[in-house]
Each structure stands twice: as C-alpha cells, then as structure tokens.
C-alpha atoms as a PDB file:
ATOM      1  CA  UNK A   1     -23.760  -0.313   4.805  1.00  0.00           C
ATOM      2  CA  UNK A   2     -22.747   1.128   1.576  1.00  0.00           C
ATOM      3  CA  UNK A   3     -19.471   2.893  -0.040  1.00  0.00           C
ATOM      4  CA  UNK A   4     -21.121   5.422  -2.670  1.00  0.00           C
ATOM      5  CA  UNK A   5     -18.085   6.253  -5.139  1.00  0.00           C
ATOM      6  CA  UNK A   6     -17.386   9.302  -7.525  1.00  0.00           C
ATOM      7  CA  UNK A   7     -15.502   8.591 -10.131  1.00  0.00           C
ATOM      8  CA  UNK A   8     -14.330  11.988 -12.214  1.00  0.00           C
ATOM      9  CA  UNK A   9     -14.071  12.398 -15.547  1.00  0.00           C
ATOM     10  CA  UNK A  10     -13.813   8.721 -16.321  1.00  0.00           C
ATOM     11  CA  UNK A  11     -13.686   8.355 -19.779  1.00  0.00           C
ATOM     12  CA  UNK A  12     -11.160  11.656 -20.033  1.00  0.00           C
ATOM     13  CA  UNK A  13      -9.083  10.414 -16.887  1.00  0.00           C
ATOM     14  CA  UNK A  14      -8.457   6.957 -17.120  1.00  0.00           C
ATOM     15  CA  UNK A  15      -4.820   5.980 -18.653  1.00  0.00           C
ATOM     16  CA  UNK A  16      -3.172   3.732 -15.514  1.00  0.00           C
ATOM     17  CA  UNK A  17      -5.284   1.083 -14.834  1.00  0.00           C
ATOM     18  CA  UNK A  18      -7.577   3.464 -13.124  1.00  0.00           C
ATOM     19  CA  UNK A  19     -10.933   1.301 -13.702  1.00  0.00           C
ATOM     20  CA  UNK A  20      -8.987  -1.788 -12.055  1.00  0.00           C
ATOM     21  CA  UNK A  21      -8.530   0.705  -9.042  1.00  0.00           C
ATOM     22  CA  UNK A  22     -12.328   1.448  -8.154  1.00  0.00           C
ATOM     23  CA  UNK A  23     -13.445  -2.455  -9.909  1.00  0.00           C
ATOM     24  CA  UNK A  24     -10.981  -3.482  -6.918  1.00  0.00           C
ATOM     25  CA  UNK A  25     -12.270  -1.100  -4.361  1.00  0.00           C
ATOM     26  CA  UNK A  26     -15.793  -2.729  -5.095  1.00  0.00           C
ATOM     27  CA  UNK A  27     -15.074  -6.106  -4.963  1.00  0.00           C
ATOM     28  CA  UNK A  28     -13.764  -5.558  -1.688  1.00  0.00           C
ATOM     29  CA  UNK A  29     -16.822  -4.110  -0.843  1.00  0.00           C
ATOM     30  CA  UNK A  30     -18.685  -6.900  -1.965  1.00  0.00           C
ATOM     31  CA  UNK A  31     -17.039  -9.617  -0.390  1.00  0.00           C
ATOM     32  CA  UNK A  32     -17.897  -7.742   2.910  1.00  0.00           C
ATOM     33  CA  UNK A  33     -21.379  -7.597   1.969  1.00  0.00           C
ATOM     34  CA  UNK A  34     -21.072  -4.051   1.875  1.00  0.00           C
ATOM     35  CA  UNK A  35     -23.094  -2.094  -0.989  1.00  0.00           C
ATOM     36  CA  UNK A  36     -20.964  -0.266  -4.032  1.00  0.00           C
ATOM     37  CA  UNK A  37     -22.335   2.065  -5.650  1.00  0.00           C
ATOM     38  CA  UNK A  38     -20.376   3.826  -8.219  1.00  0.00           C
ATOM     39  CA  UNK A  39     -21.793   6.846  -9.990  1.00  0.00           C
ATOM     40  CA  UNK A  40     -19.421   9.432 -12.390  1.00  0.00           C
ATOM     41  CA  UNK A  41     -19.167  13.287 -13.399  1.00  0.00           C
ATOM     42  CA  UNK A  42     -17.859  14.100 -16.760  1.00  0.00           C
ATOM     43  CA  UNK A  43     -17.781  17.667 -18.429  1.00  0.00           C
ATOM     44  CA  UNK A  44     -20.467  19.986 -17.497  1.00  0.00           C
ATOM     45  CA  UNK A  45     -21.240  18.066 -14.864  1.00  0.00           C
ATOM     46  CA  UNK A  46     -21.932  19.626 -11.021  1.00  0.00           C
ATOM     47  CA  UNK A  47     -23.011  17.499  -8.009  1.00  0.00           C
ATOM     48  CA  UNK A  48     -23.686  17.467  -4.557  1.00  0.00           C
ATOM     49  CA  UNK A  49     -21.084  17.088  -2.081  1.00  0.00           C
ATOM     50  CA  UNK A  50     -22.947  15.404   0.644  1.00  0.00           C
ATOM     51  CA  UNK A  51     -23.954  12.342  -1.880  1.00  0.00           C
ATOM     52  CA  UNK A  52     -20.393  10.480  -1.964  1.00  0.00           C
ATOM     53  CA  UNK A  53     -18.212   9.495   0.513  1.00  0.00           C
ATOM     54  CA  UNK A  54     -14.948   8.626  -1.984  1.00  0.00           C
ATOM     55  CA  UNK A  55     -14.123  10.540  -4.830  1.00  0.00           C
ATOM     56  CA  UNK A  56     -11.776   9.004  -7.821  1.00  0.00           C
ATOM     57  CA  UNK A  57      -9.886  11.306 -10.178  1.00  0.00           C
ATOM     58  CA  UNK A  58      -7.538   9.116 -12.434  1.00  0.00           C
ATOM     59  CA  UNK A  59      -4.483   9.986 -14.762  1.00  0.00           C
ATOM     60  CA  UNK A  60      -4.296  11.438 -18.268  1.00  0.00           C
ATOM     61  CA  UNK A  61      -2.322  12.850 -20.889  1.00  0.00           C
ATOM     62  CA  UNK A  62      -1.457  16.260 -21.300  1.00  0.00           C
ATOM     63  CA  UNK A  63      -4.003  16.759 -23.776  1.00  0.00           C
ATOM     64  CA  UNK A  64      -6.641  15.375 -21.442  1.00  0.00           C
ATOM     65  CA  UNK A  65      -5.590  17.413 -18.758  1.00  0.00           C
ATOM     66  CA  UNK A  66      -5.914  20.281 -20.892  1.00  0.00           C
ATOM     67  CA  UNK A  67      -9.767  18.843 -21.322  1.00  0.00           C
ATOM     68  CA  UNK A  68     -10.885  18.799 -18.125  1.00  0.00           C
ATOM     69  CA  UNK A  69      -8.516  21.423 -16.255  1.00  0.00           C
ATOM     70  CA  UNK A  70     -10.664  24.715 -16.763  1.00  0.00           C
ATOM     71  CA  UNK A  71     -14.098  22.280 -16.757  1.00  0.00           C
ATOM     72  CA  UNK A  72     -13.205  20.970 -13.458  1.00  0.00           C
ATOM     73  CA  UNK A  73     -12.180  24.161 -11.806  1.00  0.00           C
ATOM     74  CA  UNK A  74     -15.406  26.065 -13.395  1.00  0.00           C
ATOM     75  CA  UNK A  75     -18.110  23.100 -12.664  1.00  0.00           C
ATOM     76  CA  UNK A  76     -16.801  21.350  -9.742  1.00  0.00           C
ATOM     77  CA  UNK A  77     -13.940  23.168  -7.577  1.00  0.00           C
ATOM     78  CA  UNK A  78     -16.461  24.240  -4.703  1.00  0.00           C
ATOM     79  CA  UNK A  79     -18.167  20.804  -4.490  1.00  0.00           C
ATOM     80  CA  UNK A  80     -14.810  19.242  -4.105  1.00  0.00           C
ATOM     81  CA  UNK A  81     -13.366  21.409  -1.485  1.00  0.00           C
ATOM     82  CA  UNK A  82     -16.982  20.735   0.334  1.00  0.00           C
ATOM     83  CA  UNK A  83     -16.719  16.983   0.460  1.00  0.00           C
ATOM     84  CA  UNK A  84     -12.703  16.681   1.085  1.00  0.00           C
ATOM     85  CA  UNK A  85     -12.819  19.408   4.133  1.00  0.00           C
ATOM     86  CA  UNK A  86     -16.155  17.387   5.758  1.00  0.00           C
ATOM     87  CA  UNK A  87     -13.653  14.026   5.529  1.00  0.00           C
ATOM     88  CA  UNK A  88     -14.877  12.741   2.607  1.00  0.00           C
ATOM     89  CA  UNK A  89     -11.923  10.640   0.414  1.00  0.00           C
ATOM     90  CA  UNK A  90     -10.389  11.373  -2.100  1.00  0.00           C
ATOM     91  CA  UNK A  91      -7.503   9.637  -4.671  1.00  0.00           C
ATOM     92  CA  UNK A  92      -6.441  11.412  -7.484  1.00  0.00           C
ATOM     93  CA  UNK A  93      -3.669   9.230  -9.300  1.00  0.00           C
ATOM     94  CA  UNK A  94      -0.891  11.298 -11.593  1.00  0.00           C
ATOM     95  CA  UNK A  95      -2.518  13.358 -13.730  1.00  0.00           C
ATOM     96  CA  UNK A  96      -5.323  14.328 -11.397  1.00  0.00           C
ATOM     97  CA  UNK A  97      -2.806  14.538  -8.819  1.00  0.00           C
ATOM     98  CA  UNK A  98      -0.794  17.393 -10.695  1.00  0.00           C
ATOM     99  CA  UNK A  99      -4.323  18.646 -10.857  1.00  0.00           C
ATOM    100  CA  UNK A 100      -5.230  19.052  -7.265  1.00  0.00           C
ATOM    101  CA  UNK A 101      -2.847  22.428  -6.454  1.00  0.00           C
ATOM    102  CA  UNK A 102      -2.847  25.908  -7.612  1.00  0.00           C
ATOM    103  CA  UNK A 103      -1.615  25.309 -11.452  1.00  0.00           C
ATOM    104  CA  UNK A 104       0.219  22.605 -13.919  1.00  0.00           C
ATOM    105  CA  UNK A 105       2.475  24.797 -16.058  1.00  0.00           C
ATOM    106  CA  UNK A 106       2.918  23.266 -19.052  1.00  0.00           C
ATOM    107  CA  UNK A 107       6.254  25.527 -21.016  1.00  0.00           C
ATOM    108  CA  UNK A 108       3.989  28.607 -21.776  1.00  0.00           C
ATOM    109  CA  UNK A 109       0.721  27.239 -20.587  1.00  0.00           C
ATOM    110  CA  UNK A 110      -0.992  27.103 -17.289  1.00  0.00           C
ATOM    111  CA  UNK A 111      -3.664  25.136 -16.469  1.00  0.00           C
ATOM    112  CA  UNK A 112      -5.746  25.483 -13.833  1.00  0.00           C
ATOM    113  CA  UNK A 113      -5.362  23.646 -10.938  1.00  0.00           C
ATOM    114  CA  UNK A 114      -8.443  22.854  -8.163  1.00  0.00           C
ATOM    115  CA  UNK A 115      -6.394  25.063  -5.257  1.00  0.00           C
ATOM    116  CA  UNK A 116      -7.134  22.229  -2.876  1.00  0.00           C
ATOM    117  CA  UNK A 117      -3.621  21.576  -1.580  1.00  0.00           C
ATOM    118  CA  UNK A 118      -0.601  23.359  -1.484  1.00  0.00           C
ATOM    119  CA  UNK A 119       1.430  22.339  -4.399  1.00  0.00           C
ATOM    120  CA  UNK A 120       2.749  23.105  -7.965  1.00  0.00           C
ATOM    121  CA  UNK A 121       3.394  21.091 -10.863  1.00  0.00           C
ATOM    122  CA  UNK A 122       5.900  21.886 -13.548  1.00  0.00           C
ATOM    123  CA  UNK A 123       6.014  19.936 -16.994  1.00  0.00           C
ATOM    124  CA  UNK A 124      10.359  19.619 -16.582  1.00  0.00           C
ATOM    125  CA  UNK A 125      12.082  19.530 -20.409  1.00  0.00           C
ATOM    126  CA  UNK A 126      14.099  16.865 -18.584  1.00  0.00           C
ATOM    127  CA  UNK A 127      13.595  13.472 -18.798  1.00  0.00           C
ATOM    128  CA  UNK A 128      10.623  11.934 -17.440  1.00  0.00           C
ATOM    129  CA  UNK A 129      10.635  10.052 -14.087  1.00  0.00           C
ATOM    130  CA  UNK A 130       9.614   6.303 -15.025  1.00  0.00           C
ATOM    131  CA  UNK A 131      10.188   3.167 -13.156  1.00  0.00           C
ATOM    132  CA  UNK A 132       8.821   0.996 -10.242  1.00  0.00           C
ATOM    133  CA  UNK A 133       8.903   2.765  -6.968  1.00  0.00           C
ATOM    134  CA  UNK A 134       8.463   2.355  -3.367  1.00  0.00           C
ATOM    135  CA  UNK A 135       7.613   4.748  -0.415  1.00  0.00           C
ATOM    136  CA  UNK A 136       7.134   4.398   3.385  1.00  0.00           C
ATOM    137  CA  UNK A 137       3.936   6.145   4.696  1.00  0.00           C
ATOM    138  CA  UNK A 138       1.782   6.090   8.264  1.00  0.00           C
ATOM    139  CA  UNK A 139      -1.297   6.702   9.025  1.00  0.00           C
ATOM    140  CA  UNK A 140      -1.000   6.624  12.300  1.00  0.00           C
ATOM    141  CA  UNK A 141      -0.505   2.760  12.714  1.00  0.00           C
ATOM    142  CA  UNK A 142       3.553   2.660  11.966  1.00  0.00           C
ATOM    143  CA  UNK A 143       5.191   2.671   8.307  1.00  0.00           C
ATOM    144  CA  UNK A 144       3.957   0.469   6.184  1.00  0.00           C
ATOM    145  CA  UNK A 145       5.371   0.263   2.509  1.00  0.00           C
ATOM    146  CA  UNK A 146       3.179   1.593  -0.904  1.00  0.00           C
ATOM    147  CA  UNK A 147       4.618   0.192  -4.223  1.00  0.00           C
ATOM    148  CA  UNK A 148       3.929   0.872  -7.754  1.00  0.00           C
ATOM    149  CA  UNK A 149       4.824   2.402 -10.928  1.00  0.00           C
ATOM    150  CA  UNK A 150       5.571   6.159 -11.549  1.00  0.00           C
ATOM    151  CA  UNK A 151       5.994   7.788 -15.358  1.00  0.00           C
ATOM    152  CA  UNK A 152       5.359  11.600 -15.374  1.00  0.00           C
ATOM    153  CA  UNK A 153       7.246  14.559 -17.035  1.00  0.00           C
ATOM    154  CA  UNK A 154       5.597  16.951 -14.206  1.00  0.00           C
ATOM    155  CA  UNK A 155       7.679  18.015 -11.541  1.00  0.00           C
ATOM    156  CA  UNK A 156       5.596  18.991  -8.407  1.00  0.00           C
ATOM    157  CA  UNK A 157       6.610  20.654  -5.521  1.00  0.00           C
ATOM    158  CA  UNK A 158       4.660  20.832  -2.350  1.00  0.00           C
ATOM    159  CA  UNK A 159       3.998  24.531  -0.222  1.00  0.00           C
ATOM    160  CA  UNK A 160       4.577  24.905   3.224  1.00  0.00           C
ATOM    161  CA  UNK A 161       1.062  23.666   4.341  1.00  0.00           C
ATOM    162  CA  UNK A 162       1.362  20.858   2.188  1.00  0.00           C
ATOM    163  CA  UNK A 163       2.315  17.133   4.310  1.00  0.00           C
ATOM    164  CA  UNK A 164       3.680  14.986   1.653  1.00  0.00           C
ATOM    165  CA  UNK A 165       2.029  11.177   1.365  1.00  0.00           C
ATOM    166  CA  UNK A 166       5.334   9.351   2.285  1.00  0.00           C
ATOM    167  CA  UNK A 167       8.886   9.546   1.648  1.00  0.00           C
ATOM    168  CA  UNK A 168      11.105   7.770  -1.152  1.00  0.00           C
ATOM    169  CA  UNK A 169      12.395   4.226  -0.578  1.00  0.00           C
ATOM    170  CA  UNK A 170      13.302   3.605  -4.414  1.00  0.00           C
ATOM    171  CA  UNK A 171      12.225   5.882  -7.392  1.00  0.00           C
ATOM    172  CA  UNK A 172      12.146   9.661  -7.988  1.00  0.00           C
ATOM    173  CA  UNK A 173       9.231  10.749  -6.169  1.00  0.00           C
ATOM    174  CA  UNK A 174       7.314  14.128  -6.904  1.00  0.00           C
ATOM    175  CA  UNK A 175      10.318  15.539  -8.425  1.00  0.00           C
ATOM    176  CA  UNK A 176      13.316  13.496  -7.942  1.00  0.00           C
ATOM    177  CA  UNK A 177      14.849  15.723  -5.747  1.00  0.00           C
ATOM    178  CA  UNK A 178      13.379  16.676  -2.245  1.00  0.00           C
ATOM    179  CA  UNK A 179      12.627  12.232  -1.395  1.00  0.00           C
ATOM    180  CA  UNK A 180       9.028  12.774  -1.311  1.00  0.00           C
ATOM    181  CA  UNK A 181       5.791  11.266  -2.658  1.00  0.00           C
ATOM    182  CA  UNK A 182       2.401  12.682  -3.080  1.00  0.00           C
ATOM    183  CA  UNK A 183       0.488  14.658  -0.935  1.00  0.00           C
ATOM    184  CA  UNK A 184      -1.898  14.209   2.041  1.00  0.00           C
ATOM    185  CA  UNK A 185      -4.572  16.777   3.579  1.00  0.00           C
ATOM    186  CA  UNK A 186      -7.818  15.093   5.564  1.00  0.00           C
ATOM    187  CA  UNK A 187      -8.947  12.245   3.907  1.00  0.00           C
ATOM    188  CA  UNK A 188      -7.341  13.542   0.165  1.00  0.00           C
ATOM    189  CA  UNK A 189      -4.235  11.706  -1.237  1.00  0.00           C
ATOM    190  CA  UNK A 190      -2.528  12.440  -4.624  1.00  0.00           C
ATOM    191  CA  UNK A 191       0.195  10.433  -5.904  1.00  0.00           C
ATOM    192  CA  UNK A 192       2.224   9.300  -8.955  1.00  0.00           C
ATOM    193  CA  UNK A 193       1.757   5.172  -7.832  1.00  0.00           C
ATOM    194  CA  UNK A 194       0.268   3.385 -10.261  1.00  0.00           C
ATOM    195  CA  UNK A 195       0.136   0.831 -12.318  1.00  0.00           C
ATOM    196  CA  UNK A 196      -2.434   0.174 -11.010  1.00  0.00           C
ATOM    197  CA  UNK A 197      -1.641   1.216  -7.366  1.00  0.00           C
ATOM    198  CA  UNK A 198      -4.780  -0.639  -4.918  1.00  0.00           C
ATOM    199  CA  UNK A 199      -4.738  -3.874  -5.816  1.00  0.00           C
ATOM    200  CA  UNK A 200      -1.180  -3.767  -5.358  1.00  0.00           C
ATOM    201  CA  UNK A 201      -1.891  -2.137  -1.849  1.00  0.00           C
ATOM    202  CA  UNK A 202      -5.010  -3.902  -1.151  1.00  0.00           C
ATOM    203  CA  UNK A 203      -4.241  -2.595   2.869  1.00  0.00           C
ATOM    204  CA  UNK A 204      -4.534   0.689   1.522  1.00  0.00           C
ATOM    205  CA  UNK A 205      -8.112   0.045   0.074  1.00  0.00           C
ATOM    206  CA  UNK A 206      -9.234  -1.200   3.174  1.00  0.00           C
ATOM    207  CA  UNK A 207      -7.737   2.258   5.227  1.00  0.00           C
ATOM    208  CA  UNK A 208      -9.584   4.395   2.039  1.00  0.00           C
ATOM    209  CA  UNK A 209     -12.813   2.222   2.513  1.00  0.00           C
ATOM    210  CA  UNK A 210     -13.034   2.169   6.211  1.00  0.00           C
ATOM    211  CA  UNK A 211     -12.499   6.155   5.949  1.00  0.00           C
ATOM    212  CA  UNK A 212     -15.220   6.603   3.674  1.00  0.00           C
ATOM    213  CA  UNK A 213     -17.414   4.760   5.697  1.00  0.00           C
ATOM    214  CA  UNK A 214     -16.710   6.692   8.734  1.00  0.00           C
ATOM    215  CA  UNK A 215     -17.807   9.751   6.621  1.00  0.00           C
ATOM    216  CA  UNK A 216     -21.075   8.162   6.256  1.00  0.00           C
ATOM    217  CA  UNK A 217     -21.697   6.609   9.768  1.00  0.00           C
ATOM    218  CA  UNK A 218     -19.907   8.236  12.001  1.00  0.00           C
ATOM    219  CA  UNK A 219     -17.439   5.425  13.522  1.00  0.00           C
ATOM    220  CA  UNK A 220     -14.815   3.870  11.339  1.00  0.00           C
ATOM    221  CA  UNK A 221     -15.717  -0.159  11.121  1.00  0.00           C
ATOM    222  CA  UNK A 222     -13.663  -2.970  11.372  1.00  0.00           C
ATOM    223  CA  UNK A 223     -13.621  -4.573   8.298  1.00  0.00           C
ATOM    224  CA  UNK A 224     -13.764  -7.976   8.063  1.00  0.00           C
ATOM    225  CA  UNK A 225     -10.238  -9.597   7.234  1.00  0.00           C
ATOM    226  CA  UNK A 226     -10.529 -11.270   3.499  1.00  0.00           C
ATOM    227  CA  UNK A 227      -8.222 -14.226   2.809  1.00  0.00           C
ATOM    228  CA  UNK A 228      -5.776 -12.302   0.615  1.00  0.00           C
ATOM    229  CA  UNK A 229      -2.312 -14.391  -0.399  1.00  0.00           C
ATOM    230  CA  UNK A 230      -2.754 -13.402  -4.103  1.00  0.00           C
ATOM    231  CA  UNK A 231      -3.082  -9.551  -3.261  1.00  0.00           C
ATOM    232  CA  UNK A 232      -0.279 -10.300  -0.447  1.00  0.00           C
ATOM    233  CA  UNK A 233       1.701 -11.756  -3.260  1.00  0.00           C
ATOM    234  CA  UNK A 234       0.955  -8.767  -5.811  1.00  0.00           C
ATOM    235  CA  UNK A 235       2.197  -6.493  -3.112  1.00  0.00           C
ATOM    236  CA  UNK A 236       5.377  -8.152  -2.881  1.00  0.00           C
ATOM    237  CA  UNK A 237       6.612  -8.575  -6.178  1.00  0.00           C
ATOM    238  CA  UNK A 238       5.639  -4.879  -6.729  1.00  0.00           C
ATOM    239  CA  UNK A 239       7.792  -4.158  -3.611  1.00  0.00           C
ATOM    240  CA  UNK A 240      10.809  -6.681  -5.045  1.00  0.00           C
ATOM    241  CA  UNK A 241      10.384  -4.889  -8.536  1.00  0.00           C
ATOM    242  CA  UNK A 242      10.972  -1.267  -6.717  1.00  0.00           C
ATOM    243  CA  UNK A 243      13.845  -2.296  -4.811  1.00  0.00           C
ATOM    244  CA  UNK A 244      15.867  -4.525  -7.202  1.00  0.00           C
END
C-alpha cells in the first residue's frame, strides 16, 4: 500500500511545526512498510483530485494568508471540494483552518475563504487566544482527548451545518466563547492544535492514515500497533501542560 500526501502551499504555510506533522505522518507509514509519498502545490499550481488521498494545509501569518487566500480560491477551490466530498483527508492547522469557510475578515479586509465548511473567521482587536489546550473528540470509538498549543487573533464561528471537531476541556477554543474546537465535515478537520499537534496525538495519525487509505482501497486497514511509550509520553505531558 501507499499514503500519497498533498501538502499546500508549503513554503507559504508552514509556521507551527507543520513539516514535523507530515515527517511524522510518514514515518509512521514507514515503519508499517507502507509507501509515503509526499508531493506539494504552491501558487499557480492546479492538480488532480483523484491523485491524493490526504491533503495538508499548514498555518501562517496574516501576511501569508493574504498570499495564498485569492491563489487558493482561484487555482484550487474546485479540486479541493472534489477530493474532501469523495472522502479524501484533509488537515488544515490555524491559519489554513481560518481558511477553509466562506471569508477571514481581517478589520477592513476580507479574504477569501475556500467555502468548504460552514464557518467564519474574524481577526478580534482583543487579545489573542494563546496557551496549551485540550479538547475531547469521537470518532465514533468514545472520547478520546487531543492536546496542543493554540495562538490565533481570529475568532471563528461555525454555521449551522458546521459539526465542530470537539469541545473545550482547557483553553479558548475557536473563539473563547461557545466551548468549541475546530471543525469536522467527511474526512476534513480544521483546528487551532498545534505545536505541533500529531506527534503529540500519534492515535490521531493513525485514524487520518487509516482514512486515507480507505479512500484508496476501499476497506479501512488495521494498522499494525507500533511500540509507542515516547509518543504515549509526548501525549501526556501535552495533556498535563493543558490542564495544569
């Protein structure tokens, strides 16, 4: 078998560890004996739904949000909503999380958003919402715990046919307000975890890789278990750090 991996934007879209996220996604891969291959899409660049099974869209800045916003809308919107509604994966961390819904205002400015979900994002003159956090999600196997690290100045608020990825243990969330994190819709998640936020979660790499295999072959495998204390232990102390 093989996972083949999109990563977006990479060199405009990478500020929170978000190489460590798909280096750890492929070592995982590779320890199974399963093939990795990774290819990327920067500005200008189109391609073809059907080709990869898990798509990567990492955080940025304002300024490179500003970048990519318009690009991403103009050269790859239609591909994207292709490959997410036929089950293919898809993680966009922070910034290209506050890109996945209809716009990021930004005081007078609007970017563009992808329309994919059912969500805004507002750049708040508040303060931004920084520190360790930790939030209880299922996917369909009980609530199991995601930690990490959130620091964003966007405020986003999910629409009515929006499902939110989890719900606030410790931290502030999508907006600090409403006690919910992210956003979920098929195989798509968007959150503000990071820091980075797999190899912290290494059980949620394994749900991410299994589902992007099932794209591919049809049946979801069962991955083989890896020995795993220091990943074990990384999830821990993350957790201990959110809930202190």
């Amino acid at each position: 078998m093989e996972l083949r991996l999109l990563a977006l934007y990479p060199e405009q879209m990478n500020i929170y560890a978000d190489r460590g996220n798909i280096l750890f996604l492929q070592r995982r891969c590779e320890w199974r004996g399963i093939d990795f291959v990774h290819a990327s899409a920067g500005p200008g660049e189109a391609f073809d739904p059907a080709t990869h099974d898990f798509i990567y869209l990492g955080g940025g800045q304002d300024r490179d949000q500003r970048a990519v916003a318009a690009d991403m809308v103009e050269s790859k919107r239609d591909a994207l909503a292709s490959a997410t509604e036929a089950g293919a994966v898809m993680l966009a961390v922070c910034g290209g999380y506050q890109l996945l819904g209809g716009s990021y205002q930004l005081g007078g400015e609007s970017l563009p958003g992808l329309g994919l979900v059912d969500l805004e994002t507002v750049r708040s003159p508040g303060p931004r919402l920084i520190g360790n956090v930790a939030i209880e999600v299922d996917f369909g196997s009980g609530p199991q715990t995601l930690a990490g690290f959130e620091n964003h100045g966007g405020r986003t608020h999910l629409g009515p046919g929006a499902t939110p990825l989890g719900k606030v243990i410790k931290g502030f969330g999508n907006n600090g307000e409403d006690g919910f994190e992210g956003v979920r819709h098929n195989n798509l998640i968007g959150t503000y975890l990071h820091g980075p936020l797999l190899p912290k979660n290494a059980w949620l790499a394994d749900h991410l890789i299994s589902l992007a295999l099932e794209r591919r072959y049809g049946d979801r495998p069962r991955l083989e278990p890896l020995e795993d204390s220091l990943e074990r232990a990384a999830h821990e102390s993350a957790r201990r750090a959110a809930l202190a």
